[in-house]
Protein backbone atom coordinates (compact mmCIF):
# COMPACT_ATOMS: atom_id res chain seq x y z
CA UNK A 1 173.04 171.29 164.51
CA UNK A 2 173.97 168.02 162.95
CA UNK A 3 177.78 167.32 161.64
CA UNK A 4 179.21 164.45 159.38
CA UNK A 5 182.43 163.70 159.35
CA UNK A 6 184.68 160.69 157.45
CA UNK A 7 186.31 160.09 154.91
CA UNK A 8 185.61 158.52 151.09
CA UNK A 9 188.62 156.33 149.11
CA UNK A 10 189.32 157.00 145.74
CA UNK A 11 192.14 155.53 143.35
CA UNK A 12 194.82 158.24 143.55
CA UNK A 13 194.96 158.09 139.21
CA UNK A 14 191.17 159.40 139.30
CA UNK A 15 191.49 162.45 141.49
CA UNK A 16 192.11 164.90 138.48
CA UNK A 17 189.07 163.05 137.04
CA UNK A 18 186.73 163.45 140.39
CA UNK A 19 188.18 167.07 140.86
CA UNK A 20 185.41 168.80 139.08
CA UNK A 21 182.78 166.44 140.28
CA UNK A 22 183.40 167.21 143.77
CA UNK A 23 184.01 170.78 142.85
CA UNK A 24 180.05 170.74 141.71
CA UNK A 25 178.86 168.92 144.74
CA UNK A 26 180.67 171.59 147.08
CA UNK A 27 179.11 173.94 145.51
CA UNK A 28 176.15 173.15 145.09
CA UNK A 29 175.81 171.91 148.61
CA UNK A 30 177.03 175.45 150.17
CA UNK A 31 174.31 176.87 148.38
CA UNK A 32 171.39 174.66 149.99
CA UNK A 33 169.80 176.58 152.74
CA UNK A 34 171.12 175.11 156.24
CA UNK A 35 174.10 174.62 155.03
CA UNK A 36 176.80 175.96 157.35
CA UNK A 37 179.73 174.64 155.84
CA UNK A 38 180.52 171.69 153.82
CA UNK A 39 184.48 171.12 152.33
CA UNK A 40 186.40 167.80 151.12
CA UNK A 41 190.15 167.96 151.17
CA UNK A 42 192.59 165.57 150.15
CA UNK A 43 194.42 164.24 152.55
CA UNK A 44 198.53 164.50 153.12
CA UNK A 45 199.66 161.15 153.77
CA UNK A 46 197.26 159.60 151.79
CA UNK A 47 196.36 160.74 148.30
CA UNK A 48 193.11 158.82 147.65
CA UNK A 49 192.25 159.53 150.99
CA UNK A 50 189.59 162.69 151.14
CA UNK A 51 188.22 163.97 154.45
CA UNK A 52 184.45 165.01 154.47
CA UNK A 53 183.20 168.02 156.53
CA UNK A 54 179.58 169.11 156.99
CA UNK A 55 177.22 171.02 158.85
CA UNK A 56 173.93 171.24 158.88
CA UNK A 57 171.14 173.75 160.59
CA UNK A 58 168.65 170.80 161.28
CA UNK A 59 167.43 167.37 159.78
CA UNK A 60 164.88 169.07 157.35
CA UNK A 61 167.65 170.84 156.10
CA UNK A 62 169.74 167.49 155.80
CA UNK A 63 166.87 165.23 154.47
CA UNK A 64 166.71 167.51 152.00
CA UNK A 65 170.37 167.82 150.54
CA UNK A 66 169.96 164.17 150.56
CA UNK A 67 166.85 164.35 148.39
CA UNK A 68 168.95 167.06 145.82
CA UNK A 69 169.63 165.98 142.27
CA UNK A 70 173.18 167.16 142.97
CA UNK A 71 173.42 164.31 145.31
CA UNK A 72 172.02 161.72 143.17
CA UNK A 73 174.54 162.73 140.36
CA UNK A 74 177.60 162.74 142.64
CA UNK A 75 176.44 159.01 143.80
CA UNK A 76 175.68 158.14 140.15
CA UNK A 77 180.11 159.15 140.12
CA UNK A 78 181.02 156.99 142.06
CA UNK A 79 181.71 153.57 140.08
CA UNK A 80 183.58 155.47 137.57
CA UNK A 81 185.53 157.62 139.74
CA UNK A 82 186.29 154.06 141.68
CA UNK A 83 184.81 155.77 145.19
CA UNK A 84 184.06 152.20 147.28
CA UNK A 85 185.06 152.95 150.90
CA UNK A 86 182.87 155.64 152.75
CA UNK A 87 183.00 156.27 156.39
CA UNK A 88 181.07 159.20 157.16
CA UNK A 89 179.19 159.54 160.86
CA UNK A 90 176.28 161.81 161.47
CA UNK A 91 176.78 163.77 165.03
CA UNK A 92 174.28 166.02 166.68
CA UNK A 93 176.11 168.98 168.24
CA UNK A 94 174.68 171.70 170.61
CA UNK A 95 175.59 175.49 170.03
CA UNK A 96 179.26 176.18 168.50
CA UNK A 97 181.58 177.55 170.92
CA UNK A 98 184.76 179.25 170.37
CA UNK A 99 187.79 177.66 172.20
């Protein structure tokens, strides 16, 4: 099981702009087979802060939602939506286990 996890910056003044652009890549993403979960939410503090959540069966599964022309049109967003700073890691987890 692989996991990313970060964080992308956006202007605060764009996020009603970017809503429905992330809305699309959400969705779109949930719908690609391996894909165990996969959410963005804004974060508290910091309004043009938005912390990235994903998990993925396996690399195939991964290489390919990189590959996905839903990817390629969120990236293509980016310089108009004013997204800059990414941090996002890639982890490789063993099984999930409840605490």
């Amino acid at each position: 099981m692989l996991l990313i996890i970060g964080t992308v910056r956006l202007p605060p003044d764009k996020l009603a702009e970017a809503r429905p652009a992330m809305q699309r890549m959400i969705s779109a993403s949930r719908a690609e087979p391996g894909c165990i979960e996969y959410s963005y939410a804004q974060d508290v503090l910091d309004a043009g802060l938005i912390h990235v959540s994903e998990v993925w069966r396996d690399r195939a599964a991964l290489d390919a939602h990189f590959s996905s022309a839903h990817i390629a049109d969120w990236r293509a967003s980016w310089a108009t939506l004013g997204i800059g700073d990414r941090n996002l890691m890639l982890y490789e987890a063993g099984n999930a286990k409840p605490t």
